[in-house]
PDB file of N, CA and C in Angstrom:
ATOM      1  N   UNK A   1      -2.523   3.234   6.617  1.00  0.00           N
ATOM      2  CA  UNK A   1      -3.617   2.820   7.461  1.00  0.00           C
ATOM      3  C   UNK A   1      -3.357   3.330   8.866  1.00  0.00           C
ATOM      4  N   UNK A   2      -3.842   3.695   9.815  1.00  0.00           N
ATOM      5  CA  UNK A   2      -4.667   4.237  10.667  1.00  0.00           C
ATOM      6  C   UNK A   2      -4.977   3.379  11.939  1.00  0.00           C
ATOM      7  N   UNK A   3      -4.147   2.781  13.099  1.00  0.00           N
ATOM      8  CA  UNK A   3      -4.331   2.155  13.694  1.00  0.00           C
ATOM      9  C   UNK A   3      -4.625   2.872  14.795  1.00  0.00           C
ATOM     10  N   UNK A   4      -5.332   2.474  15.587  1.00  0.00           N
ATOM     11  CA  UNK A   4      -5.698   3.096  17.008  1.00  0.00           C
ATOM     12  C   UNK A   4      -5.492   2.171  18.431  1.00  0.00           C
ATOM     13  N   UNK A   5      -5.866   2.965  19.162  1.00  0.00           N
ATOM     14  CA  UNK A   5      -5.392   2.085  20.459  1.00  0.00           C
ATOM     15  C   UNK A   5      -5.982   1.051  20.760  1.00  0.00           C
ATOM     16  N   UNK A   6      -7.577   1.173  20.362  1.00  0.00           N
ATOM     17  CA  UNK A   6      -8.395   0.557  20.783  1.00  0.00           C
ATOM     18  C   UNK A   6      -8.055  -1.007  19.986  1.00  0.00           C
ATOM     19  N   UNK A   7      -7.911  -0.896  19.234  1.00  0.00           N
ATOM     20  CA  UNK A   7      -7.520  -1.691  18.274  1.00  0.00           C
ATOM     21  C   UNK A   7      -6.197  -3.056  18.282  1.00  0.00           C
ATOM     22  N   UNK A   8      -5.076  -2.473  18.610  1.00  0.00           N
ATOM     23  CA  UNK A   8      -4.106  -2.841  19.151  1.00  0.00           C
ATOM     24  C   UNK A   8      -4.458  -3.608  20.672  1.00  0.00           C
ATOM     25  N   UNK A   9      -4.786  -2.750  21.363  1.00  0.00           N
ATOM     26  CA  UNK A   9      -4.775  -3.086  22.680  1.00  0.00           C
ATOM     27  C   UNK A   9      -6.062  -4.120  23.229  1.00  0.00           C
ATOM     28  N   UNK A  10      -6.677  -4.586  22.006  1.00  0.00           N
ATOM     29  CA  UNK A  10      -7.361  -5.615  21.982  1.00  0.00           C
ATOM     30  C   UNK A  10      -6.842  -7.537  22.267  1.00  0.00           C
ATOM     31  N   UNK A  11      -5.890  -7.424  21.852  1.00  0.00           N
ATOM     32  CA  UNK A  11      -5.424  -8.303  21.164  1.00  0.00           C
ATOM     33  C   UNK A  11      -5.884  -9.109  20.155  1.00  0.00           C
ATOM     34  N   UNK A  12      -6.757  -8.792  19.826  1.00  0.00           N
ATOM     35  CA  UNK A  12      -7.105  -9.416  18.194  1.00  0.00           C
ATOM     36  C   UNK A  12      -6.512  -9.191  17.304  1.00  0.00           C
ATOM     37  N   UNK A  13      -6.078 -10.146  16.721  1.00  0.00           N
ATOM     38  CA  UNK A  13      -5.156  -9.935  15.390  1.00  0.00           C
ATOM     39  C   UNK A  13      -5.886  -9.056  14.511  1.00  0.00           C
ATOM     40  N   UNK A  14      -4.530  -8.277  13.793  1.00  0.00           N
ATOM     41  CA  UNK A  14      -5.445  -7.158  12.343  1.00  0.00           C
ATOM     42  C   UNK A  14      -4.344  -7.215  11.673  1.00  0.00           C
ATOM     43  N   UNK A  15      -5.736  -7.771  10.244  1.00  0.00           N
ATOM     44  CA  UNK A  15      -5.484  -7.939   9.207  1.00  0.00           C
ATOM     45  C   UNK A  15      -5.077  -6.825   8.165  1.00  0.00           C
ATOM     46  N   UNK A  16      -4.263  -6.460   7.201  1.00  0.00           N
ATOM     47  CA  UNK A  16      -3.700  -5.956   6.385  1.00  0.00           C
ATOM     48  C   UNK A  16      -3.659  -6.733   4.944  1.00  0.00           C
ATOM     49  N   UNK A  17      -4.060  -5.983   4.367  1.00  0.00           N
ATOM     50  CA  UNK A  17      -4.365  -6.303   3.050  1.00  0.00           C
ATOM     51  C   UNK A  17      -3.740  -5.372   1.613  1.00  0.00           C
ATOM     52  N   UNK A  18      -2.725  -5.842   1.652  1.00  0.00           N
ATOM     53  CA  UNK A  18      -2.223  -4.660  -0.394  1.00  0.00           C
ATOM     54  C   UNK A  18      -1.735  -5.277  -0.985  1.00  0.00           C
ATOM     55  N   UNK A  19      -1.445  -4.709  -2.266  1.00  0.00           N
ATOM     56  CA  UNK A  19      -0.866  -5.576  -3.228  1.00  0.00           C
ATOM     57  C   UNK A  19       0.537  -5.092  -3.493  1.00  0.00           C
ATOM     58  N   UNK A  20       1.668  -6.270  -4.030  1.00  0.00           N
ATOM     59  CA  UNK A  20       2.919  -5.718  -4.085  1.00  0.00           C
ATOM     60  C   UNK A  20       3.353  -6.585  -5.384  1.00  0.00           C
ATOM     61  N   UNK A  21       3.874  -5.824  -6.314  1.00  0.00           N
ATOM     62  CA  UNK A  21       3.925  -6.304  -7.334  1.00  0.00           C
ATOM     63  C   UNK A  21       5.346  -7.070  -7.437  1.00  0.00           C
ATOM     64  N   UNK A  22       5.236  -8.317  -8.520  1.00  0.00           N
ATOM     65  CA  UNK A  22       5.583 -10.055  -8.573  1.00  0.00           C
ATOM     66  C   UNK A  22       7.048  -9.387  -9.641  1.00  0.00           C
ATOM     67  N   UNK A  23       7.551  -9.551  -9.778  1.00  0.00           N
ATOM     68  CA  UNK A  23       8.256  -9.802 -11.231  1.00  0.00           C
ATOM     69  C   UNK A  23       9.156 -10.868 -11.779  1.00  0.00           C
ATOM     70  N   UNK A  24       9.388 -11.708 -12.849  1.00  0.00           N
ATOM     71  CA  UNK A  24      10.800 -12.641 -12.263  1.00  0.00           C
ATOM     72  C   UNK A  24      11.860 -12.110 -12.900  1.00  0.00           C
ATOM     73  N   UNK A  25      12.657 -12.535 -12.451  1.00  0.00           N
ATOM     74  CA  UNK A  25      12.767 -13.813 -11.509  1.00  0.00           C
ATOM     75  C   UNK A  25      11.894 -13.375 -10.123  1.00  0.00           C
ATOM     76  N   UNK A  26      11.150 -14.735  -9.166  1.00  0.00           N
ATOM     77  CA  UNK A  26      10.917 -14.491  -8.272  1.00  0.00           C
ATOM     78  C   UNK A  26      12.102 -14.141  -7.243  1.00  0.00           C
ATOM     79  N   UNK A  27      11.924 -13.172  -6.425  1.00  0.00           N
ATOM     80  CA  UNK A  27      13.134 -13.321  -5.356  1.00  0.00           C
ATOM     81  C   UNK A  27      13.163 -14.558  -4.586  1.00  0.00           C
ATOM     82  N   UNK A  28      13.527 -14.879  -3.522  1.00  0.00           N
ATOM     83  CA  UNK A  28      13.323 -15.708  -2.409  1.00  0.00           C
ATOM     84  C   UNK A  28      12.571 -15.831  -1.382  1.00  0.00           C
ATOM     85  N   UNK A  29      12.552 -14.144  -0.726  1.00  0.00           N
ATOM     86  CA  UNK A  29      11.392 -13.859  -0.001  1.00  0.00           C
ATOM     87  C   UNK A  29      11.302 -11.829   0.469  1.00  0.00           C
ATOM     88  N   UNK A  30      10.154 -11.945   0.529  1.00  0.00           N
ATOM     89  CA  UNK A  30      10.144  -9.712   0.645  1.00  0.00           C
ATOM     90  C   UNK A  30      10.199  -9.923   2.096  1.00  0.00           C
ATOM     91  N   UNK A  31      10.797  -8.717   2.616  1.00  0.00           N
ATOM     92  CA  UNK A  31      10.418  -8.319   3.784  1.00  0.00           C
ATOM     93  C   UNK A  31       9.296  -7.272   3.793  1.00  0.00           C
ATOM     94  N   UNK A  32       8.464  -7.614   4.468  1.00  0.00           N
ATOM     95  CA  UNK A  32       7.603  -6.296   5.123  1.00  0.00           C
ATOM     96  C   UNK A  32       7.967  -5.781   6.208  1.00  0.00           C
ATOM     97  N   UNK A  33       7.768  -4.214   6.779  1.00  0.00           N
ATOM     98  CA  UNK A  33       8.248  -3.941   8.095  1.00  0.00           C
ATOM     99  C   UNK A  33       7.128  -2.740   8.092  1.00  0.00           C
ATOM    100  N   UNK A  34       6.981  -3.131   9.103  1.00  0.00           N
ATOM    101  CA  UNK A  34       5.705  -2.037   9.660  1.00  0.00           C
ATOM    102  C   UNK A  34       6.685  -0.917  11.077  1.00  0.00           C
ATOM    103  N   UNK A  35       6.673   0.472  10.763  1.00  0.00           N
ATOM    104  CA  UNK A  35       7.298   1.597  11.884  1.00  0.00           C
ATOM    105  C   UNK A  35       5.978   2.926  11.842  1.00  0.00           C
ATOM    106  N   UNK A  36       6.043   2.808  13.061  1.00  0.00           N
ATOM    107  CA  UNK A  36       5.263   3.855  13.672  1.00  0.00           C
ATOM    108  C   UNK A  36       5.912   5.307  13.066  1.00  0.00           C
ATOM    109  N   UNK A  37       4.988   6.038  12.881  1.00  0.00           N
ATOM    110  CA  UNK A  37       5.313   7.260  13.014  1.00  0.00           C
ATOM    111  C   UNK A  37       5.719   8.246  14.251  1.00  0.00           C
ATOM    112  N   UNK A  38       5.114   7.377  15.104  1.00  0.00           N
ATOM    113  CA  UNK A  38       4.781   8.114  16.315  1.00  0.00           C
ATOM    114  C   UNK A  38       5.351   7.847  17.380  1.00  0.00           C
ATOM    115  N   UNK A  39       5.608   6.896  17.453  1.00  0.00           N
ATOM    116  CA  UNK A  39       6.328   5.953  18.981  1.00  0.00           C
ATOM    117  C   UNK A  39       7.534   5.529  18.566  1.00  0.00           C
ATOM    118  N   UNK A  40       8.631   6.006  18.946  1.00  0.00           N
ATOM    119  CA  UNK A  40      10.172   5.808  18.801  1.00  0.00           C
ATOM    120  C   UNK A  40      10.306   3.912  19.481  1.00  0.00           C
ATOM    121  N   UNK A  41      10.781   3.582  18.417  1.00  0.00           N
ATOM    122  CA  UNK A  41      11.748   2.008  18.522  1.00  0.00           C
ATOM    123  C   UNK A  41       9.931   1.081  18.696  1.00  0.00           C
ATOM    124  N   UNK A  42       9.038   1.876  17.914  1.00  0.00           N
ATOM    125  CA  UNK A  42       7.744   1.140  17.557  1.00  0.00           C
ATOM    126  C   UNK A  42       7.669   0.336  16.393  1.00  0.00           C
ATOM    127  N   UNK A  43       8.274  -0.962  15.785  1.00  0.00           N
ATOM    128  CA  UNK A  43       8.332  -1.223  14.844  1.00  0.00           C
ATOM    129  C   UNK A  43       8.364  -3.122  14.548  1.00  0.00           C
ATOM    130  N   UNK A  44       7.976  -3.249  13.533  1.00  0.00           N
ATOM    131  CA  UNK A  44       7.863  -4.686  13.342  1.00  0.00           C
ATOM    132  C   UNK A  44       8.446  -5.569  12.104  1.00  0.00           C
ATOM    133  N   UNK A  45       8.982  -6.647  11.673  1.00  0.00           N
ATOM    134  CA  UNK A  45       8.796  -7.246  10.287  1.00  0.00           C
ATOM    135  C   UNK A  45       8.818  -8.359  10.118  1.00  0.00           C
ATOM    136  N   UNK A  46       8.377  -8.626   8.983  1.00  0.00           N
ATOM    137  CA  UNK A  46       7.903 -10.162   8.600  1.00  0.00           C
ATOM    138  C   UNK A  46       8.476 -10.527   7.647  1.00  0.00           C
ATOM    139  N   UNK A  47       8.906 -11.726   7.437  1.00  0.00           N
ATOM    140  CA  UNK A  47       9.564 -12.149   5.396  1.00  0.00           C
ATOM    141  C   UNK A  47       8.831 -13.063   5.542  1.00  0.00           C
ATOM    142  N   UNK A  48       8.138 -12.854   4.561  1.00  0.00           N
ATOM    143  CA  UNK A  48       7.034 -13.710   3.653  1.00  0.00           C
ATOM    144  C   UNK A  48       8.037 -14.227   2.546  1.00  0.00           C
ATOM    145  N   UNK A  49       8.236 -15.750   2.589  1.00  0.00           N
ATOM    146  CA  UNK A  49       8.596 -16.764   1.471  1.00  0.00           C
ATOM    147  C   UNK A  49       7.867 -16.642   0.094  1.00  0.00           C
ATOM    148  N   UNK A  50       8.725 -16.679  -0.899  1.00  0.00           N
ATOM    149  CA  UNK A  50       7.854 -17.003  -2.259  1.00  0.00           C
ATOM    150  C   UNK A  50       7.933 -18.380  -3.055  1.00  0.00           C
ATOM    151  N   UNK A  51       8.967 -19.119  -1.375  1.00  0.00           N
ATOM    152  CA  UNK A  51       9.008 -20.819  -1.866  1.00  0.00           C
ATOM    153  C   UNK A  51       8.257 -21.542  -2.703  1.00  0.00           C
ATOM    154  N   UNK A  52       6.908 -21.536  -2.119  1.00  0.00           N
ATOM    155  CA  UNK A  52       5.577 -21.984  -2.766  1.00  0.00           C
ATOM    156  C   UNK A  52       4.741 -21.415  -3.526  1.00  0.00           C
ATOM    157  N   UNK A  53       5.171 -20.509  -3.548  1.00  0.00           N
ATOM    158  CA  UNK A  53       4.071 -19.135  -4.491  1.00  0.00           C
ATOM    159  C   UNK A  53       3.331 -19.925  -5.589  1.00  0.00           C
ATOM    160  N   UNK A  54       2.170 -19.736  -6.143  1.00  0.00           N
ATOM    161  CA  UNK A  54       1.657 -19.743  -7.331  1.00  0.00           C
ATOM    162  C   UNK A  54       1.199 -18.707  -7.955  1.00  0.00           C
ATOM    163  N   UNK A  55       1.078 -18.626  -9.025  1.00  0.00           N
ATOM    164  CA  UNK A  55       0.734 -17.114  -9.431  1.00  0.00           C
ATOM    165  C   UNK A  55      -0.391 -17.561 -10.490  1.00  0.00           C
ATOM    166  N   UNK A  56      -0.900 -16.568 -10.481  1.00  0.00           N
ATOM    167  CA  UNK A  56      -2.262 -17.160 -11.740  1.00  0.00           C
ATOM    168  C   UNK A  56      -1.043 -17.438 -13.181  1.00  0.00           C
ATOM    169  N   UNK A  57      -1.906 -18.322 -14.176  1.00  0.00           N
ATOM    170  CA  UNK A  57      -1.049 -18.463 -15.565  1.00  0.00           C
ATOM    171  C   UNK A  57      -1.715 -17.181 -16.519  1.00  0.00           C
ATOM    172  N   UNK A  58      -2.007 -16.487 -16.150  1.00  0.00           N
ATOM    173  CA  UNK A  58      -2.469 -15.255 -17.088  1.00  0.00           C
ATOM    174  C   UNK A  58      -1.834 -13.795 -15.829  1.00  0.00           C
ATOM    175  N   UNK A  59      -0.910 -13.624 -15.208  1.00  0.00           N
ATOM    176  CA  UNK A  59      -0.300 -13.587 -14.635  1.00  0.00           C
ATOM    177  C   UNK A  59      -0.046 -11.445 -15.249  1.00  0.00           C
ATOM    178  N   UNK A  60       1.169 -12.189 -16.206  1.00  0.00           N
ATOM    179  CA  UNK A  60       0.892 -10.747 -16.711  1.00  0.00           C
ATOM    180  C   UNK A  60       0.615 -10.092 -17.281  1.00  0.00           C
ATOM    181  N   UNK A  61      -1.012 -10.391 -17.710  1.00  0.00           N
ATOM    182  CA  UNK A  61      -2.076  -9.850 -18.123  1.00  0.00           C
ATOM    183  C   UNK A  61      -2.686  -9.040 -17.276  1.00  0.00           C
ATOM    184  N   UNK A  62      -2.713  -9.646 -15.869  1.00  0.00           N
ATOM    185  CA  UNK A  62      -3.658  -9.251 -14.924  1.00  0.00           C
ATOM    186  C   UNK A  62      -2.323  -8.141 -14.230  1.00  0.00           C
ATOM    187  N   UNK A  63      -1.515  -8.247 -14.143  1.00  0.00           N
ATOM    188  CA  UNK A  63      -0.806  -7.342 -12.992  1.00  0.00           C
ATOM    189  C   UNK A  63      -1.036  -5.886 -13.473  1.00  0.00           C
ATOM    190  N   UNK A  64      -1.427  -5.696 -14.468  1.00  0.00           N
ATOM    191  CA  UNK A  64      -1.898  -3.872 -14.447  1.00  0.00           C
ATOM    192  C   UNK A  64      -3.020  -3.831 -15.257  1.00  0.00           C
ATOM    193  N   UNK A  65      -3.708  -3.074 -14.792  1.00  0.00           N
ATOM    194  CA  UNK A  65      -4.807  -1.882 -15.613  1.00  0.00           C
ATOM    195  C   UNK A  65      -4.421  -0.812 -16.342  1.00  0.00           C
ATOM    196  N   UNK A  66      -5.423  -0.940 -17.235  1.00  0.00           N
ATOM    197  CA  UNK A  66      -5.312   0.118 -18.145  1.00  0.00           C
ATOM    198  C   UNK A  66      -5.811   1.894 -17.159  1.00  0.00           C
ATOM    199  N   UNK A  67      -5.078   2.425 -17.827  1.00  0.00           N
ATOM    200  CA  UNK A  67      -5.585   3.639 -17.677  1.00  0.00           C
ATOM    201  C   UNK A  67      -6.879   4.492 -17.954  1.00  0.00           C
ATOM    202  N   UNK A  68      -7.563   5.312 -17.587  1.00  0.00           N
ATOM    203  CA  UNK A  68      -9.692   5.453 -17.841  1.00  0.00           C
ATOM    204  C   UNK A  68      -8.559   6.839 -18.485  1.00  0.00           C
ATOM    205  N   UNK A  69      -8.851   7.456 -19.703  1.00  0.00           N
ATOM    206  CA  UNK A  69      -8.883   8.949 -20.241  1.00  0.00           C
ATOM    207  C   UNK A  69      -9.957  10.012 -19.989  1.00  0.00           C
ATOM    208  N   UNK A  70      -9.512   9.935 -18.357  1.00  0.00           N
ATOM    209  CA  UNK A  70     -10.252  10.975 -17.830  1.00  0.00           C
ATOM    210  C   UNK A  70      -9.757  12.586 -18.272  1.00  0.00           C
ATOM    211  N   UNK A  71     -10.110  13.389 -17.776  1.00  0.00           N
ATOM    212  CA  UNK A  71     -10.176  15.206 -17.914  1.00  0.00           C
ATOM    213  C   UNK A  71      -9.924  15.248 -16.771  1.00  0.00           C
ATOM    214  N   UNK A  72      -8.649  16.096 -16.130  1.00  0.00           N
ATOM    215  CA  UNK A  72      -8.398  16.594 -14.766  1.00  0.00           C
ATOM    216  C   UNK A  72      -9.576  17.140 -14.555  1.00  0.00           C
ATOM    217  N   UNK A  73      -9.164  17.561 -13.352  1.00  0.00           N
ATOM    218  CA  UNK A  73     -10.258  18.464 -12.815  1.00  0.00           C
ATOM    219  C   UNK A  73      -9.396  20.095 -12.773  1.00  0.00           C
ATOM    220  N   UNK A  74     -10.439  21.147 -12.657  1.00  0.00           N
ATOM    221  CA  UNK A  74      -9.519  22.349 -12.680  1.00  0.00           C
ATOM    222  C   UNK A  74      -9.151  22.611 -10.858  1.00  0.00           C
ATOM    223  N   UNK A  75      -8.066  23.720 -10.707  1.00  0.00           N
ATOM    224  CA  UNK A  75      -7.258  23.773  -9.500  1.00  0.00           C
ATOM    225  C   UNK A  75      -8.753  24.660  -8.530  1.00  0.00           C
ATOM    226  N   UNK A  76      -9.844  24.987  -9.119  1.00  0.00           N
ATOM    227  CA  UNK A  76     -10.574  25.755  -8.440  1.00  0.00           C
ATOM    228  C   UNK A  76     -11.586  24.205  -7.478  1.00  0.00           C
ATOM    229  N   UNK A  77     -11.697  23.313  -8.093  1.00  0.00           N
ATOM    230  CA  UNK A  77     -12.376  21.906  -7.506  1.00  0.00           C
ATOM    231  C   UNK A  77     -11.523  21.666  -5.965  1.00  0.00           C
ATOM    232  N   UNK A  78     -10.862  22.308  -5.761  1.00  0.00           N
ATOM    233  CA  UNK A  78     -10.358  22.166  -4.144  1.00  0.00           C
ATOM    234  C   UNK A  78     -11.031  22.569  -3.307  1.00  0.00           C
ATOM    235  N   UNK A  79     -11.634  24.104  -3.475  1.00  0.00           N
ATOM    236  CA  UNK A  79     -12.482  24.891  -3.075  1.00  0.00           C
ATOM    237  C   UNK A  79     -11.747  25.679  -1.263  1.00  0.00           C
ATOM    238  N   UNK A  80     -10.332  25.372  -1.720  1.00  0.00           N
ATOM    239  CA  UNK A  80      -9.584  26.304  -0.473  1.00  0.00           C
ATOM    240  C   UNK A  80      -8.629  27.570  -1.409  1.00  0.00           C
ATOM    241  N   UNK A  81      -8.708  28.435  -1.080  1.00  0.00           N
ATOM    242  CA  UNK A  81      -7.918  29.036  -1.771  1.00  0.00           C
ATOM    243  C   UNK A  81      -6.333  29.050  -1.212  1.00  0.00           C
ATOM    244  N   UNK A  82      -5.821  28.159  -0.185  1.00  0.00           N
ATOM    245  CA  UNK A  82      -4.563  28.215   0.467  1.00  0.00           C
ATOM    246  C   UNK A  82      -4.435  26.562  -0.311  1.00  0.00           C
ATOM    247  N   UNK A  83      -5.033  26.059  -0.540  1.00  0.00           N
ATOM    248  CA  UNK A  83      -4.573  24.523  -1.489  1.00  0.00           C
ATOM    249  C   UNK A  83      -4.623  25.049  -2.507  1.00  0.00           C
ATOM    250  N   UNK A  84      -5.447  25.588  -3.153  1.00  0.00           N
ATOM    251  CA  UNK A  84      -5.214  26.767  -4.868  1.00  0.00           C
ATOM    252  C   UNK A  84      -4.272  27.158  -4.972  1.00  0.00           C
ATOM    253  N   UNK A  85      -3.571  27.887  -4.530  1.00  0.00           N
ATOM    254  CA  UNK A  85      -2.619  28.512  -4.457  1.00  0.00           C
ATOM    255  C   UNK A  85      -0.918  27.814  -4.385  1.00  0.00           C
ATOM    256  N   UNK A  86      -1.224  26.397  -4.266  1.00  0.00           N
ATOM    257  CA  UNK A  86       0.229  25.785  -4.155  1.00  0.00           C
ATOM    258  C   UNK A  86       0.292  25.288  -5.936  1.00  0.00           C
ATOM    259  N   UNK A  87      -0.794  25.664  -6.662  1.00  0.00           N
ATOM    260  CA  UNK A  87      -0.814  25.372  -8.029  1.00  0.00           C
ATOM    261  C   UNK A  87      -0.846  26.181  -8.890  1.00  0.00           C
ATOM    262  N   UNK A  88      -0.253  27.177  -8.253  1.00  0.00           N
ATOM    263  CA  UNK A  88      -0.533  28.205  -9.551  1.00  0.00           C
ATOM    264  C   UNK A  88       1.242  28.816  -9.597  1.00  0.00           C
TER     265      UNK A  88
END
């Protein structure tokens, strides 16, 4: 994700949203850490507890999808011939 200045320098909190997959045993707690690409000693983290966690009871049913049996696409659907070319 894609943060900008304008954004930040608001001070309104921003929200982040993904999914990170469960397994058990539960651990204790994940760290997240958020680092800039860009700005040296730009960086943040959080540990989120799984003290209280609930998890749905159909649990791991739901943690993956099936796969769709799609048809690639061919290397010409890029339509650059300098991205073509890293596939051949």
């Amino acid at each position: 994700m894609l943060l900008h200045r304008k954004q930040w320098q608001s001070g309104e909190p921003i929200k982040l949203e993904f999914t990170i997959p469960v397994f058990e045993p539960l651990p204790p707690q994940y760290y997240v850490r958020c680092t800039s690409d860009r700005w040296s000693s730009c960086a943040g983290h959080l540990a989120v507890s799984f003290r209280h966690l609930l998890l749905p009871r159909d649990s791991e049913k739901a943690a993956n999808t099936d796969l769709l049996d799609l048809t690639p696409l061919p290397v010409s659907a890029l339509g650059d011939a300098r991205f073509e070319a890293l596939y051949v």
